[in-house]
N, C-alpha and C. Protein backbone atom coordinates (compact mmCIF):
# COMPACT_ATOMS: atom_id res chain seq x y z
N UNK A 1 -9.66 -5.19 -35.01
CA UNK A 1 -9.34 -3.80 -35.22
C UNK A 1 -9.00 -3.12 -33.90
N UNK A 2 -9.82 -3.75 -32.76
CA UNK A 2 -9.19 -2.89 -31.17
C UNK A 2 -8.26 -3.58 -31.09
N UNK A 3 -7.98 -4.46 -31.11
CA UNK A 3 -6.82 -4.72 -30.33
C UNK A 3 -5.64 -4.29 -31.13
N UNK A 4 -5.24 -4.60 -32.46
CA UNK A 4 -4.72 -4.26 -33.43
C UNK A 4 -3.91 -2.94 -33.81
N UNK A 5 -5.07 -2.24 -33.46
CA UNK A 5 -5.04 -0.67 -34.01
C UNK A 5 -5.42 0.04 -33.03
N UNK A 6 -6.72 0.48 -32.90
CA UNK A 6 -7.15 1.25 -31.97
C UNK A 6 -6.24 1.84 -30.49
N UNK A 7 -6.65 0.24 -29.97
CA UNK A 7 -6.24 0.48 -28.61
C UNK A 7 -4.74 0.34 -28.40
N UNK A 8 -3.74 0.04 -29.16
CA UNK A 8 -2.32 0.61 -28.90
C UNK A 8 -2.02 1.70 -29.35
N UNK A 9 -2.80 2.52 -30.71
CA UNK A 9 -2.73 3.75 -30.69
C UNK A 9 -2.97 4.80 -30.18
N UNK A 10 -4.29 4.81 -29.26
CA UNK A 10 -4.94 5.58 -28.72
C UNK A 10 -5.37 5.39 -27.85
N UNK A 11 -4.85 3.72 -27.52
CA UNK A 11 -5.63 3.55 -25.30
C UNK A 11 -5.25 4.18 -24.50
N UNK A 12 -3.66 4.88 -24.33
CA UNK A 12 -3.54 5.71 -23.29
C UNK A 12 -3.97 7.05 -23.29
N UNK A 13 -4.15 7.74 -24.45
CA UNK A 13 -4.10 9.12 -24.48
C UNK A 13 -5.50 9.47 -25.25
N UNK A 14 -6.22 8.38 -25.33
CA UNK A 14 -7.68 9.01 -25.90
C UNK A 14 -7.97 9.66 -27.20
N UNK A 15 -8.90 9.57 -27.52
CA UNK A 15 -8.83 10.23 -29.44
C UNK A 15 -8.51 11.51 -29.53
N UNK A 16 -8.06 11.99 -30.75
CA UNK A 16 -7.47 13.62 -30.80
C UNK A 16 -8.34 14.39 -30.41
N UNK A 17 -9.50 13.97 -30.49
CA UNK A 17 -11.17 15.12 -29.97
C UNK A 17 -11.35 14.57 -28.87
N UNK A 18 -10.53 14.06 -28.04
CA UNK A 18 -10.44 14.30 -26.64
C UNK A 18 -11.70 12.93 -25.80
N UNK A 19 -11.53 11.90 -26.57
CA UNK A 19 -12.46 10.79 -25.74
C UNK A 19 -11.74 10.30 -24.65
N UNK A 20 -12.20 10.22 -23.56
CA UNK A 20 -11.66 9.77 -22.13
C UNK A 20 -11.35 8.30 -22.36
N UNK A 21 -10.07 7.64 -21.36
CA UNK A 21 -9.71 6.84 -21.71
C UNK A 21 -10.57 5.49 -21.20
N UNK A 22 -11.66 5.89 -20.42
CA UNK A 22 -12.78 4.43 -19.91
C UNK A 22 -13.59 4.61 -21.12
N UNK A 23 -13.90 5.58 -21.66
CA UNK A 23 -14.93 5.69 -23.14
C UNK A 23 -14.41 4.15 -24.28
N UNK A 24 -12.68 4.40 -24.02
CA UNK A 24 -12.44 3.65 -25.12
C UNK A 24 -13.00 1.99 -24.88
N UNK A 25 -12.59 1.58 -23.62
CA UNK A 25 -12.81 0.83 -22.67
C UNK A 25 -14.34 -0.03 -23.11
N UNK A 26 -15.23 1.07 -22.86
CA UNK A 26 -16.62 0.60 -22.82
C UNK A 26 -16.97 0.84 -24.55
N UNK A 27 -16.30 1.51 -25.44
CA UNK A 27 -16.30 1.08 -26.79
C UNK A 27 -15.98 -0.44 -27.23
N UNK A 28 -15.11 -0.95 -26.80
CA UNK A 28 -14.62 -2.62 -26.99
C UNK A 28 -15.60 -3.50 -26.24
N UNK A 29 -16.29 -2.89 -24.97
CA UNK A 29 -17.33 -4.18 -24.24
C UNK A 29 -18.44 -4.19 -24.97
N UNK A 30 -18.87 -2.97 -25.80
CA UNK A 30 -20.09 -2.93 -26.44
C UNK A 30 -19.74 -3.66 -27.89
N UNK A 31 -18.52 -3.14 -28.28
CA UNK A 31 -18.30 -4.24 -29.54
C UNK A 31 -18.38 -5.14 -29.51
N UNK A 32 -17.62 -5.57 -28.52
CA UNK A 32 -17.73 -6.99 -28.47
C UNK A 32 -19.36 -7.66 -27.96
N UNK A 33 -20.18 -6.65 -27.58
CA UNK A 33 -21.46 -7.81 -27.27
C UNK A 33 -22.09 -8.03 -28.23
N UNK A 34 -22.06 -6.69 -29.04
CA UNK A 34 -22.19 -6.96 -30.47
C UNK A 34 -22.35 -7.61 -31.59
N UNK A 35 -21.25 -8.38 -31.48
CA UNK A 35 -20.18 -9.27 -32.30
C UNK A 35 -21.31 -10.80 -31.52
N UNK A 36 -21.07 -10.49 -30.41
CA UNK A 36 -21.65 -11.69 -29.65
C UNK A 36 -23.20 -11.89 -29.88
N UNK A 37 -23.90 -11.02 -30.18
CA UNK A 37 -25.42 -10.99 -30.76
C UNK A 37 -25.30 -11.54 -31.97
N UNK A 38 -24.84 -10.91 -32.51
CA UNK A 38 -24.74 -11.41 -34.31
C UNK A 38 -24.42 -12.93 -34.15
N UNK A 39 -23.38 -13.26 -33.61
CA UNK A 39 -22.81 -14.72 -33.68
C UNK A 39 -23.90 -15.69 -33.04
N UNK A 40 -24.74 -15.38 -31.93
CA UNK A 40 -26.31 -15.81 -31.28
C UNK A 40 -27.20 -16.26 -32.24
N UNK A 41 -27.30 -15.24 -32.71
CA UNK A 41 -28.40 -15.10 -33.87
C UNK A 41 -27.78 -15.78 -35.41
N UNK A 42 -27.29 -15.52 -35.31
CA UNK A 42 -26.35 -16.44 -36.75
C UNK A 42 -26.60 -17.83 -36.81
N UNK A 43 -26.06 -18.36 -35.68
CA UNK A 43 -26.30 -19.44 -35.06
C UNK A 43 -27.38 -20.01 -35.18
N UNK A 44 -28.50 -19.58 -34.25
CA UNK A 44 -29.62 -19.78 -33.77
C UNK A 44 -30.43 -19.99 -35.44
N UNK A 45 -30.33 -19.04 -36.63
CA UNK A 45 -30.81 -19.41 -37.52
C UNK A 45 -30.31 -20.27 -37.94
N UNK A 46 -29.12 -20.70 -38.03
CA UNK A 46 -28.38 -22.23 -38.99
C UNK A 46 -29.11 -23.40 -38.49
N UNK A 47 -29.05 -23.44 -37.30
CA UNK A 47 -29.23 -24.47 -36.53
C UNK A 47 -31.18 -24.63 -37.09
N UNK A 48 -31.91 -23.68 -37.11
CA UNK A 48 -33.27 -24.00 -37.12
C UNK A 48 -33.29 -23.98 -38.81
N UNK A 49 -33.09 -23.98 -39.59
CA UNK A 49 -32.51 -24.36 -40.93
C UNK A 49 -32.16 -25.78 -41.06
N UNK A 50 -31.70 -26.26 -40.22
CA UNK A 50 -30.82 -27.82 -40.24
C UNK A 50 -32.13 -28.52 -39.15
N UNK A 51 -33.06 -27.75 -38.67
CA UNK A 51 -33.70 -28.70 -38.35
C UNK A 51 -33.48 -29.52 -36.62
N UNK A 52 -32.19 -28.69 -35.97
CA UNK A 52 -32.12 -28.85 -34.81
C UNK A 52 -32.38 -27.81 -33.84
N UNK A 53 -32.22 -28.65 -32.54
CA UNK A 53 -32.47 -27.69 -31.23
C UNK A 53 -31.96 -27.04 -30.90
N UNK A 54 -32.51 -25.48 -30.36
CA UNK A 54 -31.32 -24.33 -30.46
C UNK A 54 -30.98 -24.50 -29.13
N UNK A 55 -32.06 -25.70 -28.28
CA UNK A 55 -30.78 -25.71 -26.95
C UNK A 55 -30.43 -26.86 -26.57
N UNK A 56 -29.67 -27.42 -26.16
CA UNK A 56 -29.19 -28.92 -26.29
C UNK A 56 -28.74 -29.12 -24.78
N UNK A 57 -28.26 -30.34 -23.97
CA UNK A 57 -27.84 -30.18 -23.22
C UNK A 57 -26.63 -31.54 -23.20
N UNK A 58 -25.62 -30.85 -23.35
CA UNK A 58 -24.41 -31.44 -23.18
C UNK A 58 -24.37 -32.87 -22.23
N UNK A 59 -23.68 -34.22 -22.32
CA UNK A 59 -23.60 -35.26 -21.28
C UNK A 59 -22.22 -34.57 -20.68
N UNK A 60 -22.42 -35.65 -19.51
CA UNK A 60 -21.20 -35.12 -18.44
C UNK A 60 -19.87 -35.52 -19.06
N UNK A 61 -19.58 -36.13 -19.65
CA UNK A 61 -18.33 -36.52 -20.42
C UNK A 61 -17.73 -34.66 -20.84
N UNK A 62 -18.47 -34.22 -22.03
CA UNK A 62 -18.57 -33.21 -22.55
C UNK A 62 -18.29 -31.99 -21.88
N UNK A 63 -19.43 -32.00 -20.74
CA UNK A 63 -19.58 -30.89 -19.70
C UNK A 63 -18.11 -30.43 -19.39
N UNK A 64 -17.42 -31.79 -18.16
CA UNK A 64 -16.06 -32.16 -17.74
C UNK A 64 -15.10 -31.35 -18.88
N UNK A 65 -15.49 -31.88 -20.15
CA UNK A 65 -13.99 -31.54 -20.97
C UNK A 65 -14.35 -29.96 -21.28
N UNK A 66 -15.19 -29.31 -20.79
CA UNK A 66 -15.16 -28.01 -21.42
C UNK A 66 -15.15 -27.23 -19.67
N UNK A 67 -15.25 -27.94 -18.97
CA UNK A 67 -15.04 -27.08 -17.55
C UNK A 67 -13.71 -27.19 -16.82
N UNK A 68 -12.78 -28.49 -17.19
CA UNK A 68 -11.68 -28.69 -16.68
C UNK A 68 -11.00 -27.16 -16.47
N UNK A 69 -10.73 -26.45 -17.85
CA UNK A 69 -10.11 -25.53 -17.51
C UNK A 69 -9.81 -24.80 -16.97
N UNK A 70 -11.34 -23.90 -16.75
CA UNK A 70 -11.43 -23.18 -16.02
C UNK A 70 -11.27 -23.48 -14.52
N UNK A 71 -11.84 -24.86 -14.26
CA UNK A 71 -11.32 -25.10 -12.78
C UNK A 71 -9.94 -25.04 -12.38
N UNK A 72 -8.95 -25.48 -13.54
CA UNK A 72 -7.54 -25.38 -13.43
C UNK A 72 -6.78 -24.46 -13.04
N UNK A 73 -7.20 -23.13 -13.79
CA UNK A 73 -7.24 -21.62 -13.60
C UNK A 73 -7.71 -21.05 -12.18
N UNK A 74 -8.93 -21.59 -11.70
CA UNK A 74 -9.31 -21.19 -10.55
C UNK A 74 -8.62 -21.52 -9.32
N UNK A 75 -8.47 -23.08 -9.14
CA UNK A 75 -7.36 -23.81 -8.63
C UNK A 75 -5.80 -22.84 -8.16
N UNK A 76 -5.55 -22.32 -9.65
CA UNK A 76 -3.97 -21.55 -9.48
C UNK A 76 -4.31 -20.31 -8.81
N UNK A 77 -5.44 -19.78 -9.01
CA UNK A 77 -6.03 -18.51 -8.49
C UNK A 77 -6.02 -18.15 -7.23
N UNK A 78 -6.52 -19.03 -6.51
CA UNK A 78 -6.56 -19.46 -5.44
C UNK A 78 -5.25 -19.72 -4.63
N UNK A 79 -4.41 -20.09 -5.46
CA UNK A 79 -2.82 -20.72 -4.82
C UNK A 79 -1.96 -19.23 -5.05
N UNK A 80 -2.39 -18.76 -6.12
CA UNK A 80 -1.71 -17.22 -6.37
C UNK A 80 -2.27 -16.53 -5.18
N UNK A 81 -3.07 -16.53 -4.64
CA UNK A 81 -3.90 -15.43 -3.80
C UNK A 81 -3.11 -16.03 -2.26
N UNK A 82 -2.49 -17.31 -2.03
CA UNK A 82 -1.84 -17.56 -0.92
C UNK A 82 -0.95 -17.25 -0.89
N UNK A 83 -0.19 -17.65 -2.14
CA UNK A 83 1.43 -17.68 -2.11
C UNK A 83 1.94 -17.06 -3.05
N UNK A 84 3.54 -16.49 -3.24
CA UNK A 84 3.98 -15.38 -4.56
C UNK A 84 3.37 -16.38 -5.53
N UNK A 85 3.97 -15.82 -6.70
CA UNK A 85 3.52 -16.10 -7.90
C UNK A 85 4.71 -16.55 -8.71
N UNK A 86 6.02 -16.43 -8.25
CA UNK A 86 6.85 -16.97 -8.66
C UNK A 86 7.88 -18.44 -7.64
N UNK A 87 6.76 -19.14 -7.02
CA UNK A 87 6.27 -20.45 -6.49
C UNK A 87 5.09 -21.10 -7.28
N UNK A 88 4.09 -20.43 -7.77
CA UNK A 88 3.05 -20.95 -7.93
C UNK A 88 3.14 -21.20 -9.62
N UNK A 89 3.62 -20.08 -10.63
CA UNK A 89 4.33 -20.21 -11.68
C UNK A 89 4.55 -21.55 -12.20
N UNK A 90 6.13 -22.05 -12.00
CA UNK A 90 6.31 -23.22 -12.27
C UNK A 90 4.94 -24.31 -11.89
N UNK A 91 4.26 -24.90 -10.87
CA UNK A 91 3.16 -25.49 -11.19
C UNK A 91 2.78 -25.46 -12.02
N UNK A 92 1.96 -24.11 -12.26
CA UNK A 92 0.75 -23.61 -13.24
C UNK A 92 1.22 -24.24 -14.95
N UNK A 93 2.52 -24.05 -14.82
CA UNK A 93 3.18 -24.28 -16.10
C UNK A 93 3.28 -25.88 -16.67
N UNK A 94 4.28 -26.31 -15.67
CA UNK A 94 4.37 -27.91 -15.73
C UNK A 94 2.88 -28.52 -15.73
N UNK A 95 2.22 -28.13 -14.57
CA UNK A 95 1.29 -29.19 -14.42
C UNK A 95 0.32 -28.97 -15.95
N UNK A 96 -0.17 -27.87 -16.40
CA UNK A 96 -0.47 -27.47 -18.03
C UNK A 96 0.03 -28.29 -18.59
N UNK A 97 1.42 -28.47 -18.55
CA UNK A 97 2.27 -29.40 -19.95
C UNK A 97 2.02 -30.79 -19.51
N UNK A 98 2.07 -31.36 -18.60
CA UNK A 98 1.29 -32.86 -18.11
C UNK A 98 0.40 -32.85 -18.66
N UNK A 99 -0.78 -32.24 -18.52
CA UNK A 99 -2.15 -32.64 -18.48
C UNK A 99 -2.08 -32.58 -20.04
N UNK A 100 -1.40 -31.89 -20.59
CA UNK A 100 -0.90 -31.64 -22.32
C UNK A 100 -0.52 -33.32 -23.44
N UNK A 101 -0.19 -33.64 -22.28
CA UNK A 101 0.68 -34.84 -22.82
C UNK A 101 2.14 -34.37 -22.87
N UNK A 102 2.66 -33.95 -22.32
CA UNK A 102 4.25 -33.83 -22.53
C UNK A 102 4.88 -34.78 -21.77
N UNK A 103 5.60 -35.16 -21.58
CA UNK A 103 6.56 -36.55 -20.50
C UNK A 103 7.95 -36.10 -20.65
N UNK A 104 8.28 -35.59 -21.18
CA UNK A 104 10.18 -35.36 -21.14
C UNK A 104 10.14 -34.63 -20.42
N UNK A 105 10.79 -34.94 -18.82
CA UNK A 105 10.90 -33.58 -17.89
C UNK A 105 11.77 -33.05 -18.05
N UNK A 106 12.87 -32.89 -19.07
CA UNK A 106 13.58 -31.93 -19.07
C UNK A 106 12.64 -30.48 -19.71
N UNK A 107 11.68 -30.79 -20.80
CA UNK A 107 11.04 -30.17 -21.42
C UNK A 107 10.36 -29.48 -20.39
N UNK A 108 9.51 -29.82 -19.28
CA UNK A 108 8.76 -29.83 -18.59
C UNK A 108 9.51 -28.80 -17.90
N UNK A 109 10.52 -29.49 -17.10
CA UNK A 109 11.48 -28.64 -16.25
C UNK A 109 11.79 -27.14 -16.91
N UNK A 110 12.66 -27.06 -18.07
CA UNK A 110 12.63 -26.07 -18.53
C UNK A 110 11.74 -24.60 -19.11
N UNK A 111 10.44 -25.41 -19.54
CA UNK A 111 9.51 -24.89 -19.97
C UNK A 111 8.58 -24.15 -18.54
N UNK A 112 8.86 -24.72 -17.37
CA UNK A 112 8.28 -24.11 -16.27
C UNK A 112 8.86 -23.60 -15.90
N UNK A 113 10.52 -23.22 -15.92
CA UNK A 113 11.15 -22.49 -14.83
C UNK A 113 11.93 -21.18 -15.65
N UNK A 114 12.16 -21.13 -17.24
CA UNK A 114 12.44 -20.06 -17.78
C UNK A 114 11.61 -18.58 -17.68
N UNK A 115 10.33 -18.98 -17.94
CA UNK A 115 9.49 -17.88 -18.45
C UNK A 115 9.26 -17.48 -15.87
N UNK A 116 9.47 -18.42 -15.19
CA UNK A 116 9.67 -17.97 -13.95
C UNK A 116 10.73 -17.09 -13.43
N UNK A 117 11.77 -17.27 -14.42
CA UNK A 117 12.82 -16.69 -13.76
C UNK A 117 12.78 -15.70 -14.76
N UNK A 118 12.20 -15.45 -15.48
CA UNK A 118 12.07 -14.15 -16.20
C UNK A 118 11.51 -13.03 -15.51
N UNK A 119 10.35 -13.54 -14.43
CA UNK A 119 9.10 -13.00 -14.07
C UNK A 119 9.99 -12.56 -12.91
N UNK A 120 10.95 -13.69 -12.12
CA UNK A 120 11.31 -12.79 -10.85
C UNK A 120 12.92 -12.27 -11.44
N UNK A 121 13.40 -12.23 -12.09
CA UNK A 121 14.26 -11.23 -12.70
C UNK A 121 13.77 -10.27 -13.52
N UNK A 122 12.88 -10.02 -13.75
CA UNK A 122 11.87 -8.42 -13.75
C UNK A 122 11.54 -7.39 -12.66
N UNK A 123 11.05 -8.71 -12.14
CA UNK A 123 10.30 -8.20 -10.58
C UNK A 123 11.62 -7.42 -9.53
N UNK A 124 12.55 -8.28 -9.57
CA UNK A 124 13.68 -7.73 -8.66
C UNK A 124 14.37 -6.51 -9.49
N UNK A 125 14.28 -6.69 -10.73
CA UNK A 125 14.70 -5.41 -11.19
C UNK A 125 14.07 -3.62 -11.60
N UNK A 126 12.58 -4.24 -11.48
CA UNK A 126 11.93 -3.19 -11.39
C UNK A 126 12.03 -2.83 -9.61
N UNK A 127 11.97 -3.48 -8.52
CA UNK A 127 12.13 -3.10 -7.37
C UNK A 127 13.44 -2.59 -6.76
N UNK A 128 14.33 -2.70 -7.95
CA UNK A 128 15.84 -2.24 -7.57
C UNK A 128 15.27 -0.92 -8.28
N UNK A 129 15.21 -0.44 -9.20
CA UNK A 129 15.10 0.83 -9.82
C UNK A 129 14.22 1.56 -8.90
N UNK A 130 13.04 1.01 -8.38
CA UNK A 130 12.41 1.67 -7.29
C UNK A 130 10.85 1.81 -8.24
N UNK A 131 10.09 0.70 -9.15
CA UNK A 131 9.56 0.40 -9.96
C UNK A 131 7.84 0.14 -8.85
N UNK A 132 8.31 -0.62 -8.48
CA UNK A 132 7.55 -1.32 -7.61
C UNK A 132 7.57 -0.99 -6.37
């Protein structure tokens, strides 16, 4: 419903009775922890219903496949914070579609360098208008 509705209707300019626009902000972090209690607790009863442990601890196999990502992300983060972003782009992209299983580098090629040259044919055109 925020993302949906709410907040493209009313994220910039606040509700007609005048709610400030960080109000709306901290309306969605509280929903969402919300959402995140219920789903805890939801949980937490299924699981003691079925007779298992509500805390488990993952093997490293497991661990690995659920942390790769984020290291991946951090990795580019890091390379964004050195260098533009329309150098670092194509990587971020290709090397994603590798690790994906993709092998046709034309696919590869293309799929990394369109949505790049989108980014710096924006960029140069918002800085020609005087955007940026």
């Amino acid at each position: 419903m925020l993302l949906t509705w709410i907040i493209p209707t009313y994220g910039g300019s606040g509700f007609a009775f005048g709610m400030q626009p960080q109000r709306l902000a901290t309306l969605g972090a509280w929903l969402i922890l919300g959402c995140s209690i219920v789903l805890t607790v939801v949980s937490a009863i299924a699981l003691k219903r079925r007779g298992e442990s509500i805390v488990a601890t993952p093997d490293l196999g497991h661990l690995w496949h659920q942390a790769w990502p984020f290291l991946y992300v951090l990795g580019f983060i890091v390379l964004i914070d050195r260098f533009p972003l329309t150098w670092v782009a194509p990587l971020l992209i290709g090397g994603l579609l590798l690790l994906l299983g993709e092998r046709r580098w034309y696919v590869v090629v293309l799929t990394a360098a369109i949505p790049t040259a989108g980014l710096y044919g924006l960029t140069a055109h918002l800085m020609r208008i005087g955007v940026v």
